[in-house]
N, C-alpha and C. Protein backbone atom coordinates (compact mmCIF):
# COMPACT_ATOMS: atom_id res chain seq x y z
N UNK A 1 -23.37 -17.20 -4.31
CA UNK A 1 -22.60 -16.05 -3.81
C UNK A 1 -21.23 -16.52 -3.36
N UNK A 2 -20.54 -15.89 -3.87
CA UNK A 2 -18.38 -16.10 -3.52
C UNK A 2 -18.02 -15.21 -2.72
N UNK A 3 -16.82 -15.54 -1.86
CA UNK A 3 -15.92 -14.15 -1.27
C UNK A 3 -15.22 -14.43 -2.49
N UNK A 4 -14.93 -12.78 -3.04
CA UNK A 4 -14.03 -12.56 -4.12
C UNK A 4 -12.82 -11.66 -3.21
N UNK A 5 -11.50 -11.91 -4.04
CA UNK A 5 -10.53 -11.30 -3.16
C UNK A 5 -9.83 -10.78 -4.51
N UNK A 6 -9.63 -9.50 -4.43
CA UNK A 6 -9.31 -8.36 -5.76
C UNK A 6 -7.57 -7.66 -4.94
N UNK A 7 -6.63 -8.00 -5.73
CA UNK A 7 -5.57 -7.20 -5.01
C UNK A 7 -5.89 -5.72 -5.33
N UNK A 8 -5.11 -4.85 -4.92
CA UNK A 8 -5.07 -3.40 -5.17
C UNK A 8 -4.03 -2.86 -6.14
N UNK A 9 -2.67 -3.09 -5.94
CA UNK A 9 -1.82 -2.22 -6.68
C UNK A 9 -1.79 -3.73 -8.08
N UNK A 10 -2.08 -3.31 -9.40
CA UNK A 10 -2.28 -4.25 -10.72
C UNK A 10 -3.48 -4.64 -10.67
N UNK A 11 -4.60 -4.30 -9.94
CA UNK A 11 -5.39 -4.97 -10.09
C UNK A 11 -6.87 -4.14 -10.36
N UNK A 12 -6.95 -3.49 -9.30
CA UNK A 12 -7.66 -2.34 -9.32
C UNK A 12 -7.36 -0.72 -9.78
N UNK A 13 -6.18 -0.68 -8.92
CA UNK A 13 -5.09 0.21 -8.80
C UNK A 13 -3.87 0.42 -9.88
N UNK A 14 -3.65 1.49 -10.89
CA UNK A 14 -2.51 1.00 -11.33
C UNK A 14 -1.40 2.29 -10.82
N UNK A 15 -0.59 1.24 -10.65
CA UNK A 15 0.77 2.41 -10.19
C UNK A 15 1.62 2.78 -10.45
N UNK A 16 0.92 3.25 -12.29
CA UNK A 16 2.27 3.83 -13.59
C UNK A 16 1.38 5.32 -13.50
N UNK A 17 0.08 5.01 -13.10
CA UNK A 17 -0.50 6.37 -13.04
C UNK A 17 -0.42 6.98 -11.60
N UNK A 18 0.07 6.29 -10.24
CA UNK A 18 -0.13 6.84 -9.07
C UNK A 18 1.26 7.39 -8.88
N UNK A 19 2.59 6.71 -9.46
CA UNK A 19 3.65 7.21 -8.88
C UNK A 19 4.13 8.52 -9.02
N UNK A 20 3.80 8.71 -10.59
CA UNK A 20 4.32 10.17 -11.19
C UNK A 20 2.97 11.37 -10.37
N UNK A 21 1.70 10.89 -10.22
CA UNK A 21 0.77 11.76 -9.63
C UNK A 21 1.11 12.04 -8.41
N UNK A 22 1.41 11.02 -7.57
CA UNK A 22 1.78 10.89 -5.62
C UNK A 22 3.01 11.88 -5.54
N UNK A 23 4.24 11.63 -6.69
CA UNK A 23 5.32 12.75 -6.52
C UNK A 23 5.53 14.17 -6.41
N UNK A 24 4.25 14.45 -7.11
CA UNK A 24 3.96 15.81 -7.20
C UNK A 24 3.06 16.08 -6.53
N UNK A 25 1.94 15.71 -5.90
CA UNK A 25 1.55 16.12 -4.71
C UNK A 25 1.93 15.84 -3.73
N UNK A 26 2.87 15.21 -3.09
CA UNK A 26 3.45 15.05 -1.79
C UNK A 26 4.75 15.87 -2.04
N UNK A 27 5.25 16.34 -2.49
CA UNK A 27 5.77 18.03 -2.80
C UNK A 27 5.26 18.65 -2.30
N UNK A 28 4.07 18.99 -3.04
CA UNK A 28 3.30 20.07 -2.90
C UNK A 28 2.90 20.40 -1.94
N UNK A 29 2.19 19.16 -0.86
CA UNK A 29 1.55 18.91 0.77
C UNK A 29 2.85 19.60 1.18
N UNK A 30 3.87 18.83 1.25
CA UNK A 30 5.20 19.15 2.14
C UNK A 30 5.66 20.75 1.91
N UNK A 31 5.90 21.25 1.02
CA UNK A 31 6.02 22.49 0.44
C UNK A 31 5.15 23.58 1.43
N UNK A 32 3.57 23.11 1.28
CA UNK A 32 2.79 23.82 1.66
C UNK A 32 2.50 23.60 3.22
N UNK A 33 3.07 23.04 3.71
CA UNK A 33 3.07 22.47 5.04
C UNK A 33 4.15 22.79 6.17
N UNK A 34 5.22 22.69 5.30
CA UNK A 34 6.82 22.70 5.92
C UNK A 34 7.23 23.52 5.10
N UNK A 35 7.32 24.38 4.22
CA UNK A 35 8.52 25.40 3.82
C UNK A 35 9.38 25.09 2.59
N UNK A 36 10.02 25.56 2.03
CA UNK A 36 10.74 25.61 1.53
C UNK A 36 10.26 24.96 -0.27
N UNK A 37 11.48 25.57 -1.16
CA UNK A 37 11.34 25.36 -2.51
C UNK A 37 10.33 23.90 -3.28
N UNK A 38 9.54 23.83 -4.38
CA UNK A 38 8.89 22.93 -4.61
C UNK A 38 10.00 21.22 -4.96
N UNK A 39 10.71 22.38 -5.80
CA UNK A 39 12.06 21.34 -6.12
C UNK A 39 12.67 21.12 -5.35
N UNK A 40 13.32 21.23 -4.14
CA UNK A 40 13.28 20.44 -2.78
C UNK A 40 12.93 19.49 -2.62
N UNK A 41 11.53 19.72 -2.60
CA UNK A 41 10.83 18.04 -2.35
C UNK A 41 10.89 17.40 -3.11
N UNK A 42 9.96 17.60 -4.20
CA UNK A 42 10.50 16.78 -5.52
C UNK A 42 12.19 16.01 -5.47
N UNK A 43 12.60 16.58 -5.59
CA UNK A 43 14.24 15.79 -5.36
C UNK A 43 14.39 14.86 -4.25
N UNK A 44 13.59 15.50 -2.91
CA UNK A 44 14.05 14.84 -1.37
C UNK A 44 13.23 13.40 -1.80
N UNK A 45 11.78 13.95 -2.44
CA UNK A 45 11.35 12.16 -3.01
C UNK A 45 11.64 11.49 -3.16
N UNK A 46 12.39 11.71 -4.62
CA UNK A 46 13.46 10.72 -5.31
C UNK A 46 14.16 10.31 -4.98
N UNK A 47 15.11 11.14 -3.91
CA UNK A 47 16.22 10.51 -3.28
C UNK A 47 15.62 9.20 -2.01
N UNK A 48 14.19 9.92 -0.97
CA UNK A 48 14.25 8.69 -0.36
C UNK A 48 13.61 7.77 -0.92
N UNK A 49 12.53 7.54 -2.57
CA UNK A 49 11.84 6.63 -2.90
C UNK A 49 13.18 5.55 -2.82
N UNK A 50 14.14 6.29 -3.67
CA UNK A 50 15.01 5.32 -4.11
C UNK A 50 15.60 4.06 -2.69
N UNK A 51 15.73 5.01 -2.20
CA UNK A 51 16.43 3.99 -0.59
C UNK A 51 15.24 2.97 -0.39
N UNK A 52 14.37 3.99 -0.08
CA UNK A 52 12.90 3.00 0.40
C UNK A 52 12.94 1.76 -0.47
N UNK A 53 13.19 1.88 -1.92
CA UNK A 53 12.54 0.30 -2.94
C UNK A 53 13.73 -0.57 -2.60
N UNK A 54 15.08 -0.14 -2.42
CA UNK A 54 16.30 -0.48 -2.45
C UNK A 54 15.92 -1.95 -1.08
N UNK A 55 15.60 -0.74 0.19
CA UNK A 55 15.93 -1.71 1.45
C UNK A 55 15.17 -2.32 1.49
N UNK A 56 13.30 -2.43 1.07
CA UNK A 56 12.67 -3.68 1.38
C UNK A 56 12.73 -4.50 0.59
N UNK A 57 13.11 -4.44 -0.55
CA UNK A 57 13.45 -5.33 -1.57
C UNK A 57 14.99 -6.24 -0.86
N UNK A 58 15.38 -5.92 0.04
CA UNK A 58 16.17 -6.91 0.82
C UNK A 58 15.62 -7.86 1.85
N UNK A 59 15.82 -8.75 1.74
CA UNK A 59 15.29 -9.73 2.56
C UNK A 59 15.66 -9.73 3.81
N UNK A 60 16.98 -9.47 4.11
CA UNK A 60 17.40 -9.22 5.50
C UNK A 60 16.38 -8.27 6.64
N UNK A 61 16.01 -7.52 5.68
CA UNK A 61 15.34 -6.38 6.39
C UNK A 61 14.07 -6.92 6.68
N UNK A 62 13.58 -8.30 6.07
CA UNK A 62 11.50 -8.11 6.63
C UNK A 62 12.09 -9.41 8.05
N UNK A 63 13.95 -9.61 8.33
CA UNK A 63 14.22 -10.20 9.56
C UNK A 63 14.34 -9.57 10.67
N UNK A 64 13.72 -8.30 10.70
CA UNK A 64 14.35 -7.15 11.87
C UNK A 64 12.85 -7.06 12.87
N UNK A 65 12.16 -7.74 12.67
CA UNK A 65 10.58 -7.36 13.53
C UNK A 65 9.69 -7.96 12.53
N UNK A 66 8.14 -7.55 13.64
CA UNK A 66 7.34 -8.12 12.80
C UNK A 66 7.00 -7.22 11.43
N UNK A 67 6.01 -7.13 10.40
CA UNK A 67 5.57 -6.88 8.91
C UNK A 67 5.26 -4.74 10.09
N UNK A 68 4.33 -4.93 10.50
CA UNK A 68 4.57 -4.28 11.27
C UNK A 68 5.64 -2.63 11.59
N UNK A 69 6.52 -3.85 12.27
CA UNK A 69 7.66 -2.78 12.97
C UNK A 69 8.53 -2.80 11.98
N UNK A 70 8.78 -3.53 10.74
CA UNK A 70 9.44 -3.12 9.81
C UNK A 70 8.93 -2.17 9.00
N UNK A 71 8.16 -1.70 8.31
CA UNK A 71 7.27 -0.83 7.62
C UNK A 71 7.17 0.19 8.71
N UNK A 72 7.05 0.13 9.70
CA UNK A 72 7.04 1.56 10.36
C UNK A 72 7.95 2.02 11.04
N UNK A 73 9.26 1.65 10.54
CA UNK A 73 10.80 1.75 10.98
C UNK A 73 11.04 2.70 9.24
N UNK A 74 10.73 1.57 8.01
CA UNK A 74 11.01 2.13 7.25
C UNK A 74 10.01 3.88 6.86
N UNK A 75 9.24 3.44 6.73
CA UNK A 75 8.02 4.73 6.54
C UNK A 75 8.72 5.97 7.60
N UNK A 76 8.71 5.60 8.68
CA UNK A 76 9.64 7.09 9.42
C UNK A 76 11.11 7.14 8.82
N UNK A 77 11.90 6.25 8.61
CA UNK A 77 13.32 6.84 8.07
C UNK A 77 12.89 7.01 6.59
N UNK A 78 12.32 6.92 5.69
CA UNK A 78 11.81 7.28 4.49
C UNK A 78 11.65 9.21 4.44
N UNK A 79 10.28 9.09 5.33
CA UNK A 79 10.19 11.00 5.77
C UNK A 79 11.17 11.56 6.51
N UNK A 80 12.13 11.33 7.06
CA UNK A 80 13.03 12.04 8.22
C UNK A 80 14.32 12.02 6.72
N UNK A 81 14.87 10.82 5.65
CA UNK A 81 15.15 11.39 4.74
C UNK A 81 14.85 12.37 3.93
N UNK A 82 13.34 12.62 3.72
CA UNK A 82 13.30 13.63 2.47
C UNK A 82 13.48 14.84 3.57
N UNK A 83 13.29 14.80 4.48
CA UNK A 83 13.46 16.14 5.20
C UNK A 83 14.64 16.90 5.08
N UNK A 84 15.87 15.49 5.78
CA UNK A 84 16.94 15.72 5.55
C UNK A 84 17.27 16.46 4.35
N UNK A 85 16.59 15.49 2.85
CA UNK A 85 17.40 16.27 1.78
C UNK A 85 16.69 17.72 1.55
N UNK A 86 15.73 17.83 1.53
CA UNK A 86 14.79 18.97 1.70
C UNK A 86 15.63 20.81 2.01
N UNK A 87 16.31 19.65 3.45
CA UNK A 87 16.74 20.93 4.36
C UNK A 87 15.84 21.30 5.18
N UNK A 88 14.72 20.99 5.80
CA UNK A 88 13.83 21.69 6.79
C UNK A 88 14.06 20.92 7.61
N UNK A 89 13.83 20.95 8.89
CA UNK A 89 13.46 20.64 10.16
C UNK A 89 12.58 19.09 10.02
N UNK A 90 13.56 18.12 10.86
CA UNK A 90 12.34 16.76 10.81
C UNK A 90 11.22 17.02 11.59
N UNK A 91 10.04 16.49 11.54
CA UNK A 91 8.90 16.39 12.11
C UNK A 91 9.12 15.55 13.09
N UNK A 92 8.19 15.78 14.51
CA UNK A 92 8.06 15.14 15.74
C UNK A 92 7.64 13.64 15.59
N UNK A 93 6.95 13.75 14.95
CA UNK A 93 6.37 12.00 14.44
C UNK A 93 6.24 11.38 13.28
N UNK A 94 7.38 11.38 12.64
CA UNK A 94 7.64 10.72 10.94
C UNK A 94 6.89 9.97 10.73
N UNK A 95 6.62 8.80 11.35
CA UNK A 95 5.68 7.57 11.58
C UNK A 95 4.01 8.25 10.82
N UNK A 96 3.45 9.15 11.96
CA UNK A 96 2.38 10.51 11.68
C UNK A 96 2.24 10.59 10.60
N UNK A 97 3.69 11.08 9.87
CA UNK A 97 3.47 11.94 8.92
C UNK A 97 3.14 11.35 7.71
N UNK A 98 3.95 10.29 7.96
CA UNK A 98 3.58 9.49 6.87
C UNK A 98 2.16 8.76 6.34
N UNK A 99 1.50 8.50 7.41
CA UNK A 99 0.45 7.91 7.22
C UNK A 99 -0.47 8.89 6.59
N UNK A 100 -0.25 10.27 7.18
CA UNK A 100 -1.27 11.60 6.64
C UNK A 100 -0.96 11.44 5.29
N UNK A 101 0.75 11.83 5.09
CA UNK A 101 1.18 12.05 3.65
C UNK A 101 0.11 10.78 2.91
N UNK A 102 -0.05 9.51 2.89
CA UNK A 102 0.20 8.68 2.31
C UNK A 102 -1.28 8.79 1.87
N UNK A 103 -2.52 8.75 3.14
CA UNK A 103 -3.69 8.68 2.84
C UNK A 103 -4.44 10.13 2.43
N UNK A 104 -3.82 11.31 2.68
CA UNK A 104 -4.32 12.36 1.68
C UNK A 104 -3.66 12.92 0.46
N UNK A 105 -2.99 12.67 0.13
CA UNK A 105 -2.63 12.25 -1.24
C UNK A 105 -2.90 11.64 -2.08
N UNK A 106 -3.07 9.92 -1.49
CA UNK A 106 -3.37 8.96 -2.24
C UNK A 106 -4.82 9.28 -2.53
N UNK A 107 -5.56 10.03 -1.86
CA UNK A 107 -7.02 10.12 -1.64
C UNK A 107 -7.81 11.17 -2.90
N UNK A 108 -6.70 11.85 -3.36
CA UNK A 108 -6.57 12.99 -4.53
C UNK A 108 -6.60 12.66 -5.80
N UNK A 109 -5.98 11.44 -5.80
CA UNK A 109 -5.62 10.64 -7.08
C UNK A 109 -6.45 9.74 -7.57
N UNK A 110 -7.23 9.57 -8.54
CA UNK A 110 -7.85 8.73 -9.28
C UNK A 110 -6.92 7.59 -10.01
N UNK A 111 -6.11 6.52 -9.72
CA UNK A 111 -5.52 5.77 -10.38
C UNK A 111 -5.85 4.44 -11.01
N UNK A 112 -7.75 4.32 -10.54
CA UNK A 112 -8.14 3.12 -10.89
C UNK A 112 -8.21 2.72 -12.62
N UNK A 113 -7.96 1.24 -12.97
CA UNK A 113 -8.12 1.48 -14.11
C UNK A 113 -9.12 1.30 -14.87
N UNK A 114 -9.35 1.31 -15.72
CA UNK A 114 -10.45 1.71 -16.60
C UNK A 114 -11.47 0.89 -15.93
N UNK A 115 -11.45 -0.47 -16.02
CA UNK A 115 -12.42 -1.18 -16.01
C UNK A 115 -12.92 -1.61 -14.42
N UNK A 116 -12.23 -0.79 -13.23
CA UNK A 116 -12.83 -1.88 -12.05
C UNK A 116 -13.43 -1.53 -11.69
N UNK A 117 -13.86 -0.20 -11.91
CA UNK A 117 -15.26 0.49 -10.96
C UNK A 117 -16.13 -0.50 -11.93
N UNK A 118 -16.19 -0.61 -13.43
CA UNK A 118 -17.36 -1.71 -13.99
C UNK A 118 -17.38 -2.77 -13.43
N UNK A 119 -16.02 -3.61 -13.43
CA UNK A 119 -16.09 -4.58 -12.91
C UNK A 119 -16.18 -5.33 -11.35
N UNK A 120 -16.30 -3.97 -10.47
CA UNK A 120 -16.47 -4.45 -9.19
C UNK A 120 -17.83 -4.16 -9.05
N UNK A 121 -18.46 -3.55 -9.81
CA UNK A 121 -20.33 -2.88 -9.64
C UNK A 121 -20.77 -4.31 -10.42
N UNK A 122 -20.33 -5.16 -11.29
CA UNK A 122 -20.66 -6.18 -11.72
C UNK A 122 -20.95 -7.44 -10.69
N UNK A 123 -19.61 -7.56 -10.16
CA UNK A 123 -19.73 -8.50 -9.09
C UNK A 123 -20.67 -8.06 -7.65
N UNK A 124 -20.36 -6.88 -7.44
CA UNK A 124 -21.98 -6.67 -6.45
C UNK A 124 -23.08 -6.49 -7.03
N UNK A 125 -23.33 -6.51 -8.16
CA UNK A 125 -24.73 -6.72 -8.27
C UNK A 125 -25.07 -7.96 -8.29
N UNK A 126 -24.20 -9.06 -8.74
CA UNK A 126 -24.30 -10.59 -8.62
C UNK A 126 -24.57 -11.06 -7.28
N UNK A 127 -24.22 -10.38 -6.76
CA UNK A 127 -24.57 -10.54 -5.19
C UNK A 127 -23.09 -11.37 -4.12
N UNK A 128 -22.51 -10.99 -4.94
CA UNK A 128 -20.79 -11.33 -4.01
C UNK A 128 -19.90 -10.81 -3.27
N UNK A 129 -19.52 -11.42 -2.55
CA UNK A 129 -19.34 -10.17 -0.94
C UNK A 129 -17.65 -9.81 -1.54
N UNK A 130 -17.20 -9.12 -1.59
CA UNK A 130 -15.97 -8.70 -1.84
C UNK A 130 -15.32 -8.03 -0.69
N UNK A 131 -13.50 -8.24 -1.36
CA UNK A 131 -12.57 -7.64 -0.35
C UNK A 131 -11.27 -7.59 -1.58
N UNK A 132 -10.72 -6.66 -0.32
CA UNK A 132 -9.31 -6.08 -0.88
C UNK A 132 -8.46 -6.96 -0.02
N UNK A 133 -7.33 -7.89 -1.21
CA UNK A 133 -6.61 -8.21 -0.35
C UNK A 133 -4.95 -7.50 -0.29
N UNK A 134 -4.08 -6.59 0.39
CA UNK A 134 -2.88 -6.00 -0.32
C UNK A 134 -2.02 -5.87 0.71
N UNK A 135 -0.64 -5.98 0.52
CA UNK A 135 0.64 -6.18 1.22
C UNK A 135 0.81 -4.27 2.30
N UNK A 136 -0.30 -3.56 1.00
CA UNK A 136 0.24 -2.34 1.69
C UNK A 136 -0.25 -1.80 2.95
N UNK A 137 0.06 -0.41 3.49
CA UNK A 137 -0.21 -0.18 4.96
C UNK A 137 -1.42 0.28 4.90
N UNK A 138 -2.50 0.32 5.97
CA UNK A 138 -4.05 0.76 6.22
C UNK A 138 -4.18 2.33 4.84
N UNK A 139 -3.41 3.46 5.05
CA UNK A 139 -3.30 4.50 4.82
C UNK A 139 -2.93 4.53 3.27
N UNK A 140 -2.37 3.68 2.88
CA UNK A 140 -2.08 3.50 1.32
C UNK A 140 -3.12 2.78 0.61
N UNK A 141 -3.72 1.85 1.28
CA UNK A 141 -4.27 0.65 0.49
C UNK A 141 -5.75 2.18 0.69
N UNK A 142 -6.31 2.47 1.71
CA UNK A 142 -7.58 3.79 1.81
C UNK A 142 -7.41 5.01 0.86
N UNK A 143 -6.14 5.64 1.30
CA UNK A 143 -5.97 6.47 0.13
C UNK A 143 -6.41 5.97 -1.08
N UNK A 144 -5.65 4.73 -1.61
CA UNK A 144 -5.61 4.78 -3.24
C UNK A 144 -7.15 4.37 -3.41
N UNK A 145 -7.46 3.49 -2.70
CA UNK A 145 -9.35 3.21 -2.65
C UNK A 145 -10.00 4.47 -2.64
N UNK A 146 -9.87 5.14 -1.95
CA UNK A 146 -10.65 6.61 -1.77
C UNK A 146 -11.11 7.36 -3.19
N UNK A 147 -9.69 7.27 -3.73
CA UNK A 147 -8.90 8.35 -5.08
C UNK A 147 -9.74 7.41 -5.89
N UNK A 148 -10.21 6.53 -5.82
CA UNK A 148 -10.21 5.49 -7.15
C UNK A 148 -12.00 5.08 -6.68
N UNK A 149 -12.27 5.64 -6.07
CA UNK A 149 -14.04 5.73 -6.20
C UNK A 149 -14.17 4.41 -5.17
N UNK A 150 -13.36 3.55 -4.77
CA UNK A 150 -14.10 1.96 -4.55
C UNK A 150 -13.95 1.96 -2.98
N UNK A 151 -13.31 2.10 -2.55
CA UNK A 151 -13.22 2.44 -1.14
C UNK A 151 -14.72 1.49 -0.17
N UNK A 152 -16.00 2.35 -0.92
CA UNK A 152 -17.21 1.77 0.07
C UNK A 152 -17.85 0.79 -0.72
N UNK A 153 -16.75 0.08 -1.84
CA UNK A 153 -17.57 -1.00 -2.21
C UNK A 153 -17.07 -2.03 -1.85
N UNK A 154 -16.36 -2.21 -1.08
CA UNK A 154 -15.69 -3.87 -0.80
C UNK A 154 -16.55 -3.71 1.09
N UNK A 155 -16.46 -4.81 1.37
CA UNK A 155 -16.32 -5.12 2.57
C UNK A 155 -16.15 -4.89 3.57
N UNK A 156 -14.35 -5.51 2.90
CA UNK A 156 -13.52 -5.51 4.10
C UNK A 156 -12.26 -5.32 3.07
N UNK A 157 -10.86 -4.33 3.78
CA UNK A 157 -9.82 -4.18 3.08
C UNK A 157 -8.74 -4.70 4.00
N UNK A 158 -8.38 -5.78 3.41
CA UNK A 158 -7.01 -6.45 3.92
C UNK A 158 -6.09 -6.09 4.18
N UNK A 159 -5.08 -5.39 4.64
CA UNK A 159 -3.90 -4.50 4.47
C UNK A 159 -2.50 -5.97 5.15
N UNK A 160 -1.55 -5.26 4.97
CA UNK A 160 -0.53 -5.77 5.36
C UNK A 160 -0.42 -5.70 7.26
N UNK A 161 -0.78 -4.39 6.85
CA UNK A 161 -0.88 -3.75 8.60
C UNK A 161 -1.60 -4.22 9.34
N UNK A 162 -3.18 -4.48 9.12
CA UNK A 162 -4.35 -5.18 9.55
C UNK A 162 -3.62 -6.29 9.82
N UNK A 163 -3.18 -7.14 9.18
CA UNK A 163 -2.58 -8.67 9.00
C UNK A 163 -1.36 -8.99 10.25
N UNK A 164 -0.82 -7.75 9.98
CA UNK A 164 0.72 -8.17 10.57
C UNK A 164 1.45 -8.86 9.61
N UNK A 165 1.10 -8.75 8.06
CA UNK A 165 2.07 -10.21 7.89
C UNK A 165 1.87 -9.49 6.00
N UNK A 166 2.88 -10.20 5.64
CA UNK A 166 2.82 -10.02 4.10
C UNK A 166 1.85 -11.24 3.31
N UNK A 167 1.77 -11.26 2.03
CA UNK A 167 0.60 -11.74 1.58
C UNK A 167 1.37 -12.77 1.13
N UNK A 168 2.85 -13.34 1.38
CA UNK A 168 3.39 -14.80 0.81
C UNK A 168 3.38 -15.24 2.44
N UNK A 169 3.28 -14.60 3.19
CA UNK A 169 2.99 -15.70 4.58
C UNK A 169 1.84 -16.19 5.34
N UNK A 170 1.92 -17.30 5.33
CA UNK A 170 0.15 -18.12 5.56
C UNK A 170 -0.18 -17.84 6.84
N UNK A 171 0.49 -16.91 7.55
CA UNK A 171 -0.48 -16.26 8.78
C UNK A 171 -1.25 -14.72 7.78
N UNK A 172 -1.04 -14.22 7.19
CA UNK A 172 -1.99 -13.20 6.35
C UNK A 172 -3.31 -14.11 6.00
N UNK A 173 -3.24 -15.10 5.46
CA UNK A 173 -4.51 -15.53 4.74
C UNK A 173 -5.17 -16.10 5.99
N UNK A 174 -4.21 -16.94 7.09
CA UNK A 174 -5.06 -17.59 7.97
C UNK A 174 -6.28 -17.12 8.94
N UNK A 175 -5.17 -15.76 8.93
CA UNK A 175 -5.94 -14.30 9.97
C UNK A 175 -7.32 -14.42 9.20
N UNK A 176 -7.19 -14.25 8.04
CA UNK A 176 -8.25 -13.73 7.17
C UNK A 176 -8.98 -15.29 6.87
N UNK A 177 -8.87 -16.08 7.25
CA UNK A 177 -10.07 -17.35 7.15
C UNK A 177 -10.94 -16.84 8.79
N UNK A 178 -10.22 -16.85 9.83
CA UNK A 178 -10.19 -16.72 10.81
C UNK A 178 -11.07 -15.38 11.29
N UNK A 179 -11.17 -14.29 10.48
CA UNK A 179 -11.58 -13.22 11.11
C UNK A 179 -13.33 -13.43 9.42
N UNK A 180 -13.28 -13.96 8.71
CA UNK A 180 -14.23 -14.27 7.75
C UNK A 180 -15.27 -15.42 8.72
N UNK A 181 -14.58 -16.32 9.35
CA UNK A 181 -15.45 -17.87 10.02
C UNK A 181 -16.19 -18.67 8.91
N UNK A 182 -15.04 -18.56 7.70
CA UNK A 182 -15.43 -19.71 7.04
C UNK A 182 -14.75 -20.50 7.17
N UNK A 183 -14.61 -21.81 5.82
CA UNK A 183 -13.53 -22.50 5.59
C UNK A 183 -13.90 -23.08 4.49
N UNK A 184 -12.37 -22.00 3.43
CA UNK A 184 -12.46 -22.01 2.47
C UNK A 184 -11.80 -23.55 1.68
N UNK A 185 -12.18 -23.85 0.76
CA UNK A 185 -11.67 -24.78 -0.32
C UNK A 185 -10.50 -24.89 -0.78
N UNK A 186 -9.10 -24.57 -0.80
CA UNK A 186 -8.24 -23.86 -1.67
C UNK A 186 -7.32 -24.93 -1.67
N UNK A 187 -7.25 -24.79 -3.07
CA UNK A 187 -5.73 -25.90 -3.65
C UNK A 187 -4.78 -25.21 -3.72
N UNK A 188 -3.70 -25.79 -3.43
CA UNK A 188 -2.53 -25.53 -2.85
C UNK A 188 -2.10 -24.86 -3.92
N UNK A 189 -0.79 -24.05 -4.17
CA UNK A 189 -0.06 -23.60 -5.69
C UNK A 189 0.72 -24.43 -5.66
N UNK A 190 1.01 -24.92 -6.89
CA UNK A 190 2.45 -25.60 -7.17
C UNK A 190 3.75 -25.26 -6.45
N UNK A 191 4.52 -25.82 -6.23
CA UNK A 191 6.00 -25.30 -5.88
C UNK A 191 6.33 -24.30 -5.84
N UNK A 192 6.68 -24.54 -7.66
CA UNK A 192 7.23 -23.32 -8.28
C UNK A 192 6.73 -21.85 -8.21
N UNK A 193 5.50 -21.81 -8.23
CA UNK A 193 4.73 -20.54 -7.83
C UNK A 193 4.80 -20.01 -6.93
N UNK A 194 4.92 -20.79 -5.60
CA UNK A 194 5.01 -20.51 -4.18
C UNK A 194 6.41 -19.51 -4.46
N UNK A 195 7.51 -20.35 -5.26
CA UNK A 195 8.49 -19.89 -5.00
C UNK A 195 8.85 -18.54 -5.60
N UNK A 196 8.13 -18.38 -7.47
CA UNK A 196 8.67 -17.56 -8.19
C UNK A 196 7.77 -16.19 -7.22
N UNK A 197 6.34 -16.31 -6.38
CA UNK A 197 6.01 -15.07 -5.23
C UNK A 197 7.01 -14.86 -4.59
N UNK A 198 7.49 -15.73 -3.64
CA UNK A 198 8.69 -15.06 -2.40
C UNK A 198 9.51 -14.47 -3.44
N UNK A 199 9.87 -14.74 -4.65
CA UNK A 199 10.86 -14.08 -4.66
C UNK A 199 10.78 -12.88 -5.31
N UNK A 200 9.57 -12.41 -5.65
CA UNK A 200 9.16 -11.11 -5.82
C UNK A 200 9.05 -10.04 -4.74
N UNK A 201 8.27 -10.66 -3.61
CA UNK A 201 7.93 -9.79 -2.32
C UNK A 201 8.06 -8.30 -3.01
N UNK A 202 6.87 -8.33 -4.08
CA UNK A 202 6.36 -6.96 -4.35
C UNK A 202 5.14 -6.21 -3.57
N UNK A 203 4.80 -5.12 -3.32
CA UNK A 203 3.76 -4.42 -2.84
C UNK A 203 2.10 -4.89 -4.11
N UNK A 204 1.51 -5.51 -3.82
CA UNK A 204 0.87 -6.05 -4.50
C UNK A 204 -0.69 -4.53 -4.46
């Protein structure tokens, strides 16, 4: 028996089928929630997805706090943008809203791909304890688990948030030796690997 560690977004999750699905129902939530035209939102999306990929994809920005207070600095100015473009009234707790937006939505959507509900019913029947390991927040990484059937088959789900920490910094994995009470085996990555990850710092 192994701990197996399965990322979420490429792995389980794909997110050529969640982005175009998540756009149009988080419209729709907002629409039906807050007011105003469908195309509103739709647009207010686009406009804050775009900022959103723009600023964490800067490095300066994961220097402003911890994994944390950056993600939930960005996630509220993310919603208080689409509002803005929207035109309605911001909400009392963007932070809130987001997490709702994120995990009932994501929870709607089936984006798993073909093969992991087989292939994760494979590995528990082998008898291997599994987990999710992913950069994203509690509410994203549940949602898309939810939507995608697997949710009550892992474990334990790793989040970024859980962690405090992103998945290229060795306090994420350490937490997670640490909160497991094993001690695992693991050879180091090469250099180069170490390096060509940091410099992705994608939502895994």
């Amino acid at each position: 028996m192994a701990d197996v560690f399965l990322d979420l977004w490429g792995v389980l999750t794909d997110s050529r089928k969640m982005t175009p699905a998540y756009r149009e129902r988080a419209a729709d939530f907002l629409r039906t929630r807050h007011g105003g035209p469908i195309e509103a939102w739709l647009r207010a999306h686009d406009v804050a997805a775009a900022w959103y990929e723009q600023h964490m994809a800067r490095p300066e920005t994961w220097d402003a706090g911890t994994w944390i207070e950056v993600v939930g600095r960005a996630d509220s100015e993310n919603i208080l943008r689409m509002f803005r473009e929207a035109g309605v009234p911001p909400p009392a707790d963007p932070n809130g809203l987001s997490r709702a937006l994120e995990l009932e939505v994501m929870a709607g959507i089936d984006a798993a791909f073909p093969d992991a509900r087989p292939a994760v019913a494979r590995l528990k029947k082998a008898g291997h304890r599994l987990y999710v390991s992913t950069n994203a927040t509690e509410s994203n990484a549940r949602g898309a688990l939810s939507g995608a059937k697997l949710l009550t088959e892992f474990d334990t789900v790793f989040t970024g948030e859980r962690q405090n920490a992103g998945k290229i910094d060795v306090t994420y994995w350490r937490g997670i030796v640490e909160r497991l009470g094993t001690q695992p085996r693991l050879a180091g990555l090469p250099q180069y690997v170490e390096d060509a990850v940091r410099a992705e710092r994608v939502r895994a």
